[in-house]
Every structure is written in C-alpha cells, then in structure tokens.
N, C-alpha and C. Protein backbone atom coordinates (compact mmCIF):
# COMPACT_ATOMS: atom_id res chain seq x y z
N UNK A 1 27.71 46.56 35.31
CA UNK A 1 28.46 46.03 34.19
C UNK A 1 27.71 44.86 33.53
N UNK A 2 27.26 44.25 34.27
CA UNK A 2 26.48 42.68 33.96
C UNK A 2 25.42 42.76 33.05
N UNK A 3 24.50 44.16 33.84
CA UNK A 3 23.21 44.24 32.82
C UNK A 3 23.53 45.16 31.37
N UNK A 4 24.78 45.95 31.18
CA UNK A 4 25.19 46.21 30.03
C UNK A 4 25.62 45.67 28.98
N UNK A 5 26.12 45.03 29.19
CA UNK A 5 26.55 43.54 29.08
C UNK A 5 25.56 42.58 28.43
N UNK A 6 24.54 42.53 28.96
CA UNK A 6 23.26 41.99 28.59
C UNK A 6 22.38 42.29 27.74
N UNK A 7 22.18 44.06 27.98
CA UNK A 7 21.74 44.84 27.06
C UNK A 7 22.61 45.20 25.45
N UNK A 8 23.91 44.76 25.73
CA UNK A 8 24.13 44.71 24.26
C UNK A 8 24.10 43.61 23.82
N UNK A 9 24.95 42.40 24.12
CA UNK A 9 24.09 41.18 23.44
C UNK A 9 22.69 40.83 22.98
N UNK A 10 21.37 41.59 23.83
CA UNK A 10 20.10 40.98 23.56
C UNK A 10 20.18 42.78 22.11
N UNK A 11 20.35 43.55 22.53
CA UNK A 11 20.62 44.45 21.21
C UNK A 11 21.27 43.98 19.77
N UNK A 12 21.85 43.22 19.98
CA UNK A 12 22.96 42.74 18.93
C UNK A 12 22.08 41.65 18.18
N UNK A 13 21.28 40.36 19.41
CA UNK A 13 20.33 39.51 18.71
C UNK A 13 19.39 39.97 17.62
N UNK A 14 18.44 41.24 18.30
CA UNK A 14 17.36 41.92 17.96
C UNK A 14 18.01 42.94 16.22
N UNK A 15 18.77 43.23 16.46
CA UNK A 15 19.34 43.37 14.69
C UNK A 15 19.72 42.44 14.63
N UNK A 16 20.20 41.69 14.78
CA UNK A 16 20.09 40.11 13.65
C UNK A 16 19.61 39.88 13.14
N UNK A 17 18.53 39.66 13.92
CA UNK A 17 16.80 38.96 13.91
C UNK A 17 16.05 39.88 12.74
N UNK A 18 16.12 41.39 13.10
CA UNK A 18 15.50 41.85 11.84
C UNK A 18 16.54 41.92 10.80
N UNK A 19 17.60 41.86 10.37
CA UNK A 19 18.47 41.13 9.27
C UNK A 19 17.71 40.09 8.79
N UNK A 20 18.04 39.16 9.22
CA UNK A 20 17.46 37.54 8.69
C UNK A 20 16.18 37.86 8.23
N UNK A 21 15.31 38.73 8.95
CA UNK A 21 13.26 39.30 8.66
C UNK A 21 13.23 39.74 7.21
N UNK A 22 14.38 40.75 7.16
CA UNK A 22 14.10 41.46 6.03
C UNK A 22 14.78 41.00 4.92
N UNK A 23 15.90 39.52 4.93
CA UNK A 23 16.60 39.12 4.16
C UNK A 23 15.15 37.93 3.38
N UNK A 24 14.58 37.14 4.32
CA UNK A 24 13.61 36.12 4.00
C UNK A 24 12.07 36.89 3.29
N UNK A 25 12.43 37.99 3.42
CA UNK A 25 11.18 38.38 2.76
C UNK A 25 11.54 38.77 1.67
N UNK A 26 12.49 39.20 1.48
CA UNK A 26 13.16 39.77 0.16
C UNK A 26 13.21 38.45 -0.89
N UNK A 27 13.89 37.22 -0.26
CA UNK A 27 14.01 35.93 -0.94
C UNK A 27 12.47 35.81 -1.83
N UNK A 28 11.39 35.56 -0.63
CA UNK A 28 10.05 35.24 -0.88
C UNK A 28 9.34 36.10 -1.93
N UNK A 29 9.74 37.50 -2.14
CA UNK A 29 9.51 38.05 -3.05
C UNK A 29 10.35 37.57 -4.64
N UNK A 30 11.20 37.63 -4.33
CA UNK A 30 11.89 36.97 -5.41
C UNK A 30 11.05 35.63 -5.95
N UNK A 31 11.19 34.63 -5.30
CA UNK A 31 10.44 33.20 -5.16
C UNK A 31 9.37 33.75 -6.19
N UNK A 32 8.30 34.63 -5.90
CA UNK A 32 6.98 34.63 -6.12
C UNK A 32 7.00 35.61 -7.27
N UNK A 33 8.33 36.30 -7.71
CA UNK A 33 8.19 37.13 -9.11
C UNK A 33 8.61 36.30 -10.48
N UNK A 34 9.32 34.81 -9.38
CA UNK A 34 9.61 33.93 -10.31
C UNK A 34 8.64 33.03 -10.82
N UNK A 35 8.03 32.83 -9.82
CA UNK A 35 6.69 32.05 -10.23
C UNK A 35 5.71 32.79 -11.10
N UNK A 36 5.86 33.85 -11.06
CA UNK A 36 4.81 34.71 -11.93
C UNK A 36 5.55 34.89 -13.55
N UNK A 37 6.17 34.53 -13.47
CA UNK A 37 6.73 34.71 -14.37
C UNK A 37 7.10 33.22 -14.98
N UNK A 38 6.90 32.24 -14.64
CA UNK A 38 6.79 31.08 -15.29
C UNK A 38 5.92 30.61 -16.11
N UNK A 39 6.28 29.76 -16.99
CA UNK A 39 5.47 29.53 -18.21
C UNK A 39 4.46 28.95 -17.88
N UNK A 40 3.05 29.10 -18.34
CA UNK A 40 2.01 28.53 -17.87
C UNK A 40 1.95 26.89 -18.51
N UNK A 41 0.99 26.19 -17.80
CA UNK A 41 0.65 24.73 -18.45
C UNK A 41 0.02 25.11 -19.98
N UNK A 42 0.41 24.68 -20.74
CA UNK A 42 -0.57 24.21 -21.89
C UNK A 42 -1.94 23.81 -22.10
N UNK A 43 -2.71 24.67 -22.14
CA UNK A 43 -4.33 23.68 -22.15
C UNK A 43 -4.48 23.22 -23.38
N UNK A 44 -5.16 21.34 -23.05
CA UNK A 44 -5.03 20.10 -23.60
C UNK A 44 -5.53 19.46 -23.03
N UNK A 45 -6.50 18.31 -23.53
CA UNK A 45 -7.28 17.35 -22.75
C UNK A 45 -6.19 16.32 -22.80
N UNK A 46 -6.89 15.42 -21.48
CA UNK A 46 -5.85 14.49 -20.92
C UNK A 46 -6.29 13.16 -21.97
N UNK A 47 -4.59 13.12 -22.25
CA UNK A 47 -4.96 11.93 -23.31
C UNK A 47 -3.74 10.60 -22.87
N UNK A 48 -4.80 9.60 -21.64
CA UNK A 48 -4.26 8.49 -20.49
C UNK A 48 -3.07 7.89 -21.60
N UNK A 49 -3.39 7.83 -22.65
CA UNK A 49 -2.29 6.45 -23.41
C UNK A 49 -1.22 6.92 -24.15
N UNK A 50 -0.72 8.48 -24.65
CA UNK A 50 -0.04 9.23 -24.80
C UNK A 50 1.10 9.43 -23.31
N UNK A 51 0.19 9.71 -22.27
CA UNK A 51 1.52 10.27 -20.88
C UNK A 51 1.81 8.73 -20.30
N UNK A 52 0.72 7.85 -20.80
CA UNK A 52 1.31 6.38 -20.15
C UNK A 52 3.00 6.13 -20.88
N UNK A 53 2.28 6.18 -22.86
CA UNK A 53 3.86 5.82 -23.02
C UNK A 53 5.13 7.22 -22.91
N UNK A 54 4.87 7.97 -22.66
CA UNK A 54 5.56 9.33 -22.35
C UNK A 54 6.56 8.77 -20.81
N UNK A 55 5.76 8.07 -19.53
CA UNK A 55 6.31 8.21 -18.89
C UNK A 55 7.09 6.43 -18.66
N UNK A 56 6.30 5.48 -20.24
CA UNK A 56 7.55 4.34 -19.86
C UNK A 56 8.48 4.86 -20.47
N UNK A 57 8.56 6.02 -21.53
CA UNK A 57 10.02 6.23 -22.15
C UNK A 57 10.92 6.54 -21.39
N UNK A 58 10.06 7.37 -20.30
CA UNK A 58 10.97 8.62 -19.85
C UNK A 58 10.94 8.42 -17.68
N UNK A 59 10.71 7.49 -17.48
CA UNK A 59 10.40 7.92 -15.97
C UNK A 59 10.11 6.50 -15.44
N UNK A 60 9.89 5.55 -16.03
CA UNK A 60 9.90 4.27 -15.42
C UNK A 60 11.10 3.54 -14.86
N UNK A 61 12.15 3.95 -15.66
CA UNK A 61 13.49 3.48 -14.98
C UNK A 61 13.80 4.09 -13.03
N UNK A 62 13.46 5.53 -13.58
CA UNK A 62 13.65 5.92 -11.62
C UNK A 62 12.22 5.34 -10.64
N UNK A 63 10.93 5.41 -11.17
CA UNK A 63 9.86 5.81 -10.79
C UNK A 63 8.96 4.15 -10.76
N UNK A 64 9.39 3.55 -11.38
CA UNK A 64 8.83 2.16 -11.60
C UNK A 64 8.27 1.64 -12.69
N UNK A 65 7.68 0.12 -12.35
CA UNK A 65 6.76 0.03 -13.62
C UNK A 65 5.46 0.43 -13.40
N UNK A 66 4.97 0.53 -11.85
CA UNK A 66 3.61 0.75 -11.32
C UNK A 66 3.53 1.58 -10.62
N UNK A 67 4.61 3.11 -10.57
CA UNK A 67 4.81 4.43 -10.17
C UNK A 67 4.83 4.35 -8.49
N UNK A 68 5.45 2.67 -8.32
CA UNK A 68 5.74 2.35 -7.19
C UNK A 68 7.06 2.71 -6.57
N UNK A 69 8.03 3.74 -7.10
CA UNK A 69 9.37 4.14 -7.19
C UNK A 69 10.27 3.32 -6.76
N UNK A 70 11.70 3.83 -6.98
CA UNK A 70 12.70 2.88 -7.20
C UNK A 70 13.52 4.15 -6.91
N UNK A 71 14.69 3.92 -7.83
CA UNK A 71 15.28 5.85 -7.20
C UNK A 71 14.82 6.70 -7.11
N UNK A 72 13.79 7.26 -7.70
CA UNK A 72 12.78 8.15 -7.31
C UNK A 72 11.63 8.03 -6.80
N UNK A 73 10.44 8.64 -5.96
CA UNK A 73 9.83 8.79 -4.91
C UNK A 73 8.55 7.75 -5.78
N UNK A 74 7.65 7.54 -4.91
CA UNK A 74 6.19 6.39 -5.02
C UNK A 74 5.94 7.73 -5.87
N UNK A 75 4.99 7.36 -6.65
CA UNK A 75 4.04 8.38 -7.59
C UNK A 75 2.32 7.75 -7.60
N UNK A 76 2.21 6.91 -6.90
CA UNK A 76 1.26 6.18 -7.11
C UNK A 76 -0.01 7.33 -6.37
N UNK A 77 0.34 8.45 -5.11
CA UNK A 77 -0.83 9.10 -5.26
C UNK A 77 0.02 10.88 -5.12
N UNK A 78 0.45 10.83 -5.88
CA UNK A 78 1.26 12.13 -6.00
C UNK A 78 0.40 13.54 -6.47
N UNK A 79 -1.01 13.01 -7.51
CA UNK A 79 -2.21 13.87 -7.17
C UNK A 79 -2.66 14.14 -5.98
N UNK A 80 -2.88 13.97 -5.06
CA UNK A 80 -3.26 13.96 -3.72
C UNK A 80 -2.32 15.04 -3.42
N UNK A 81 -0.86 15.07 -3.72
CA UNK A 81 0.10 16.07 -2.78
C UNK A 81 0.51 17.56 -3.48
N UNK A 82 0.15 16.79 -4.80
CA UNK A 82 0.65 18.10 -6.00
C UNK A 82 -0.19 18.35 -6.87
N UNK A 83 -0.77 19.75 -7.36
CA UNK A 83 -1.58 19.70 -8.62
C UNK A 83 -0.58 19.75 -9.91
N UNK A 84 -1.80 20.03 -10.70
CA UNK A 84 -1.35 19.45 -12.45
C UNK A 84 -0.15 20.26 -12.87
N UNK A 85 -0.31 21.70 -12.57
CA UNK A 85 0.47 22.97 -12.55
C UNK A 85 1.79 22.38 -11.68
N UNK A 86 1.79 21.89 -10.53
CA UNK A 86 3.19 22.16 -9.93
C UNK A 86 3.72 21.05 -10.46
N UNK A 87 3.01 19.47 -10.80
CA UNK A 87 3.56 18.73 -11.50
C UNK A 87 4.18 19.12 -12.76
N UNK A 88 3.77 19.97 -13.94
CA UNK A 88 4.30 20.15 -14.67
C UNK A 88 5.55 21.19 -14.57
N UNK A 89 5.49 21.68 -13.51
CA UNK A 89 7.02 22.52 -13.32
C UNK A 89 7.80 21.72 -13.06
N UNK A 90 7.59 20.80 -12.35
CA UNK A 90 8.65 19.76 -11.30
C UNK A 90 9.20 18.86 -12.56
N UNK A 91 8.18 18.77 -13.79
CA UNK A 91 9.22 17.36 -14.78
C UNK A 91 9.36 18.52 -15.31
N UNK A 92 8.89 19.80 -16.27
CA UNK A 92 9.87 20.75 -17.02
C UNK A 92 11.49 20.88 -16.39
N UNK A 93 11.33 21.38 -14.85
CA UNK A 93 12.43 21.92 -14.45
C UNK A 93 13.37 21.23 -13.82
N UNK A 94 12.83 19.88 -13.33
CA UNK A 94 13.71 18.71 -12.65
C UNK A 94 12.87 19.54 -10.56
N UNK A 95 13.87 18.67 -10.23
CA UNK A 95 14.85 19.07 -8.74
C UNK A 95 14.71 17.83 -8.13
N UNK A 96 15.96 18.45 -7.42
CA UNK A 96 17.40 17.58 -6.44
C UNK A 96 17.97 16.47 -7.70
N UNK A 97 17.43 15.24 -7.97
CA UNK A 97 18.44 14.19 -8.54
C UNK A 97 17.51 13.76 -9.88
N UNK A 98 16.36 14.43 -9.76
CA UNK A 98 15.79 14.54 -10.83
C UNK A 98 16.14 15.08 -12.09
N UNK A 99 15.93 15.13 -13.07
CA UNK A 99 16.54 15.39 -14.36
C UNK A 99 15.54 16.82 -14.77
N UNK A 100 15.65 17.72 -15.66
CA UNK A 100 14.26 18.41 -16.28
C UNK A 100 14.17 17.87 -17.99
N UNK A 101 13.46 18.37 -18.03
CA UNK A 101 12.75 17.28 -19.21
C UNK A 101 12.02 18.27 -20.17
N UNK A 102 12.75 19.84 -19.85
CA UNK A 102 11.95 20.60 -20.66
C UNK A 102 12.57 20.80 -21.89
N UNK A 103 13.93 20.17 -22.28
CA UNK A 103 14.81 20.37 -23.45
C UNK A 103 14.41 18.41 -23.68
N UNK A 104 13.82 17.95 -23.75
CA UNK A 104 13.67 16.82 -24.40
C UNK A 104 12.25 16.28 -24.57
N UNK A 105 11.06 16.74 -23.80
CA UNK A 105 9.41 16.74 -24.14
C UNK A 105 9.20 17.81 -24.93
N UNK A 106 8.06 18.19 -25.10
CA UNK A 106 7.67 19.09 -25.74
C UNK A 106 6.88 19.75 -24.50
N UNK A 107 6.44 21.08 -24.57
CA UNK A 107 5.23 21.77 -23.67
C UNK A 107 3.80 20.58 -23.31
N UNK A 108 3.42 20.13 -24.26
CA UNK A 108 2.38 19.21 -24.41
C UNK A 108 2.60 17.75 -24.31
N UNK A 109 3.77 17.57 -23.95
CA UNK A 109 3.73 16.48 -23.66
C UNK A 109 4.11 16.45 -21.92
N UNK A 110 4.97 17.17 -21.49
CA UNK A 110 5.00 17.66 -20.15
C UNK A 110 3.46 17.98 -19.58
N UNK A 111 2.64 18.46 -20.33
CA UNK A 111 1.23 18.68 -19.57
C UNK A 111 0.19 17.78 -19.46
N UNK A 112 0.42 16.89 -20.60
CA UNK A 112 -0.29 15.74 -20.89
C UNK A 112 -0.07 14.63 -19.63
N UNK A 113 1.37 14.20 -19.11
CA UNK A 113 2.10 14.01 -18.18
C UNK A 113 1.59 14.04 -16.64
N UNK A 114 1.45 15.42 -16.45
CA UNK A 114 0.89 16.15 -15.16
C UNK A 114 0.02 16.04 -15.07
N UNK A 115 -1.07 16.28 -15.95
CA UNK A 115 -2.27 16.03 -16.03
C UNK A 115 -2.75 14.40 -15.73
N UNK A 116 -1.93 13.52 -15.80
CA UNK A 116 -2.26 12.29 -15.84
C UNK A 116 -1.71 12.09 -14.56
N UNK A 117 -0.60 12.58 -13.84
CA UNK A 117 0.09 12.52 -12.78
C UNK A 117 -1.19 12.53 -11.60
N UNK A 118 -1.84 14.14 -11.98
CA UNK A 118 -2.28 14.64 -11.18
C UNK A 118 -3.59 13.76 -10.48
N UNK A 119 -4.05 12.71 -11.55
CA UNK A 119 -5.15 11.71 -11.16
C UNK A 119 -4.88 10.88 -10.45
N UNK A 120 -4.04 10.46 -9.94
CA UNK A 120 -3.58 9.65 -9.54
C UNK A 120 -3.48 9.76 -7.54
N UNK A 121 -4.52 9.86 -7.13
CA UNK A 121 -4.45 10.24 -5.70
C UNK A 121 -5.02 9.01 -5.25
C-alpha cells in the first residue's frame, strides 16, 4: 500500500513538473515574439546637451541631480548593466513605479536619452 501510495504522489509531481515545463516555455516564447516585434531605437548621433536637458525636465526629480537616485535607482553607471536598446525600452515603456515616457518624448528624444544613459558606466 505504502509504495503505491508513493508511486502516485511522485507520478502526480512528475506531471506537474512537466505542466509548469511546458507552461514557462510557452511564456518565453511569447516574451521573445514580443521583443521582436518591438520598435527599434532610432539611429541618431548622441547629442550630450540635448538628453542632459531631456533628463533635467523629465527624470531628475526621481533619479537626482547627479543620477545619484532618490526614488528611483543610482543611474550613475547604469551603462555598465544595460545597453542603449534596453535603456530605451525601459524610459519608452516605464516599469514597476516608473512612468513610460513614450506618449510624452518623442522616438528621438528617448534614444538620444539611452544613448547618453548608456555611457555612463
């Protein structure tokens, strides 16, 4: 009785387990048809005194005066963790308490942005 017993519980885990397998891959596909499908960066040379005042308009209140953060995270070497590309998704689209900024920049000014972000390692 004991090892039947056993054998259906560790049966019962083992479809779980491939549940959850085939649920997280399905997600990840999703994830990655979304990304392909996102708008690319804008190519534009980086122009430092344009995303400087871009980001006292728009990002110094959370972020600082010296991208030393305040409600939002240090930015001071945020090139180092993120390129130009994921920076510019992250201010287009926001996330968590962040705002997006793609209904109030323009494409080029969001890239101009990232691009300047991205030096910063």
């Amino acid at each position: 009785m004991y090892k039947w017993t056993m054998a259906g519980i560790l049966g019962i885990a083992c479809l779980l387990g491939v549940g959850v397998l085939f649920s997280e891959i399905n997600n990840r596909q999703g994830e990655a048809k979304q990304q392909a499908a996102a708008p690319k960066m804008p190519e534009a040379p980086l122009n430092a005194q344009a995303a400087e005042t871009i980001y006292k308009q728009s990002c110094i209140a959370c972020h600082g005066t010296d991208l030393e953060g305040k409600v939002g995270p240090n930015l001071q070497k945020v090139g180092g963790k993120l390129t130009d590309q994921q920076l510019y998704k992250l201010v287009q689209n926001g996330k968590g308490g962040m705002p997006a900024f793609k209904s109030s920049l323009k494409d080029d000014e969001i890239a101009n942005l990232a691009r300047w972000l991205a030096e910063k390692k």
